[in-house]
Protein backbone atom coordinates (compact mmCIF):
# COMPACT_ATOMS: atom_id res chain seq x y z
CA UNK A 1 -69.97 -127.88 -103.29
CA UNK A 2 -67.56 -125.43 -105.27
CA UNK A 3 -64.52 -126.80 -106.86
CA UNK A 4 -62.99 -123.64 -107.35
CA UNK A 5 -62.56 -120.45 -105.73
CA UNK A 6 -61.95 -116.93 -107.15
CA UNK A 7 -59.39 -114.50 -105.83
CA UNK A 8 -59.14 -110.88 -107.20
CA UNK A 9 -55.54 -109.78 -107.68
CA UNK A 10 -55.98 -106.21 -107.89
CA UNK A 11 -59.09 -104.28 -107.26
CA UNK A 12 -58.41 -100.72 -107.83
CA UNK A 13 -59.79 -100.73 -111.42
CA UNK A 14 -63.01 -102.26 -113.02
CA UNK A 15 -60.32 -104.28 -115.53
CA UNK A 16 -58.75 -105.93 -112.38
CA UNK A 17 -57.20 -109.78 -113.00
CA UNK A 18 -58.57 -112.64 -111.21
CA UNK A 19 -56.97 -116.15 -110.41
CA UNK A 20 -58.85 -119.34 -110.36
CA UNK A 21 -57.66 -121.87 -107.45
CA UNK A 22 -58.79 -125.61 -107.43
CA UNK A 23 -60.25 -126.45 -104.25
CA UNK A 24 -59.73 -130.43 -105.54
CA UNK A 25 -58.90 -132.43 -108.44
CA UNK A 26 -60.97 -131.50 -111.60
CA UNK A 27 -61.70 -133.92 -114.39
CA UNK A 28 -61.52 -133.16 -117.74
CA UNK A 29 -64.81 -131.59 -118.69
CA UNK A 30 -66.18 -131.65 -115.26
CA UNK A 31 -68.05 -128.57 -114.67
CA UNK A 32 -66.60 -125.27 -112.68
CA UNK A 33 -68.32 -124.46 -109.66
CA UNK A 34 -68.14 -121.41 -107.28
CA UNK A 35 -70.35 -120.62 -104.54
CA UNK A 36 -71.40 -116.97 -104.14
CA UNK A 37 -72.46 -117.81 -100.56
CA UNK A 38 -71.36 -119.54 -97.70
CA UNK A 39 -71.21 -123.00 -98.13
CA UNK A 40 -71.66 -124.46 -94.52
CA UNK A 41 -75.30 -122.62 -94.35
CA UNK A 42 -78.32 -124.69 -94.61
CA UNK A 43 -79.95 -124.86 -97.66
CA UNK A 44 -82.74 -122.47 -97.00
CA UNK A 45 -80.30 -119.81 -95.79
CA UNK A 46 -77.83 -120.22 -98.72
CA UNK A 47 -81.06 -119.98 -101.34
CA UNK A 48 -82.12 -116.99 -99.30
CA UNK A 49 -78.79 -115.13 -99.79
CA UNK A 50 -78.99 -116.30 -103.30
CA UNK A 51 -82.11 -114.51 -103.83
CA UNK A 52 -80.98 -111.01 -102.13
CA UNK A 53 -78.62 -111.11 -104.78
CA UNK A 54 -81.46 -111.56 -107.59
CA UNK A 55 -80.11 -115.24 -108.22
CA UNK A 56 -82.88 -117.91 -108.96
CA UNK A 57 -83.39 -121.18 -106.91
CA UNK A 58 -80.06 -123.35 -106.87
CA UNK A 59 -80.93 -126.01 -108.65
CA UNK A 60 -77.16 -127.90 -107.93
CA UNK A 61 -76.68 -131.32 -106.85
CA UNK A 62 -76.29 -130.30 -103.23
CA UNK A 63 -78.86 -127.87 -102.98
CA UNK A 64 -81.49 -130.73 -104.98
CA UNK A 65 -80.13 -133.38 -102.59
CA UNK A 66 -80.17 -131.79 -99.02
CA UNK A 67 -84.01 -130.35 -100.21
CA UNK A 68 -85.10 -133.84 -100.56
CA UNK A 69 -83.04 -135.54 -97.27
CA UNK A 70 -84.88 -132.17 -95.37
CA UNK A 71 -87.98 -133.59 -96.86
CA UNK A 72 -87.40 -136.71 -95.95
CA UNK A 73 -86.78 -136.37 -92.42
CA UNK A 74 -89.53 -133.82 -91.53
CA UNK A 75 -87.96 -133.20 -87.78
CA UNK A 76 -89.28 -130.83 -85.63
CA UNK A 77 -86.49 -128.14 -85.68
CA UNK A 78 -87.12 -127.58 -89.80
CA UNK A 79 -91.12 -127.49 -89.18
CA UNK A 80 -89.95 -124.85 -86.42
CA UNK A 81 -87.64 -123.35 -88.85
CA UNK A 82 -90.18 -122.88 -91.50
CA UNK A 83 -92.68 -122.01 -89.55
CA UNK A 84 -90.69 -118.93 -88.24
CA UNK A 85 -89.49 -117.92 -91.50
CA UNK A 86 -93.48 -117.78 -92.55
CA UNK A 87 -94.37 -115.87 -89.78
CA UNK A 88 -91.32 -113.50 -90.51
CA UNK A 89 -92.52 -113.22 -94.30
CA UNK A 90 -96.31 -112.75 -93.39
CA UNK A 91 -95.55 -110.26 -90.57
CA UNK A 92 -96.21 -112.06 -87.19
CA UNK A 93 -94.04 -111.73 -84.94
């Protein structure tokens, strides 16, 4: 879950100034976070964006925990899920 969010003040020139808003209180030290995606998509779907961009696999605490709670449950609608999104990437239709 980002912390912070990035707005771009002026972007007519490559040296354009951004601001960086807290979306919540931020400890000392705690670590930044932005989200180049949309956050309310599923964790398949946000990794998928991710990696149109040329991003790796998320590895943050949300995307980690809702991989292992999808895992967990096993339900129907992911095994349907995944199995369309293999039959997209082999081909079938």
């Amino acid at each position: 879950m980002p912390n912070i969010s990035v707005r771009h003040l002026d972007q007519r020139t490559a040296l354009s100034r951004i601001t960086i808003i807290a979306q919540c209180d931020i400890d000392v030290g705690q670590e930044l976070v932005v989200t180049y995606v949309n956050p309310e998509m599923r964790v398949r779907e946000r990794r998928q964006a991710l990696a149109a961009w040329g991003f790796g696999v998320c590895q943050c605490g949300r995307c980690i925990e809702e991989e292992q709670e999808m895992d967990l449950k096993g339900t129907e609608d992911e095994l349907g899920d995944l199995e369309r999104e293999l039959k997209v990437g082999l081909g079938i239709m």
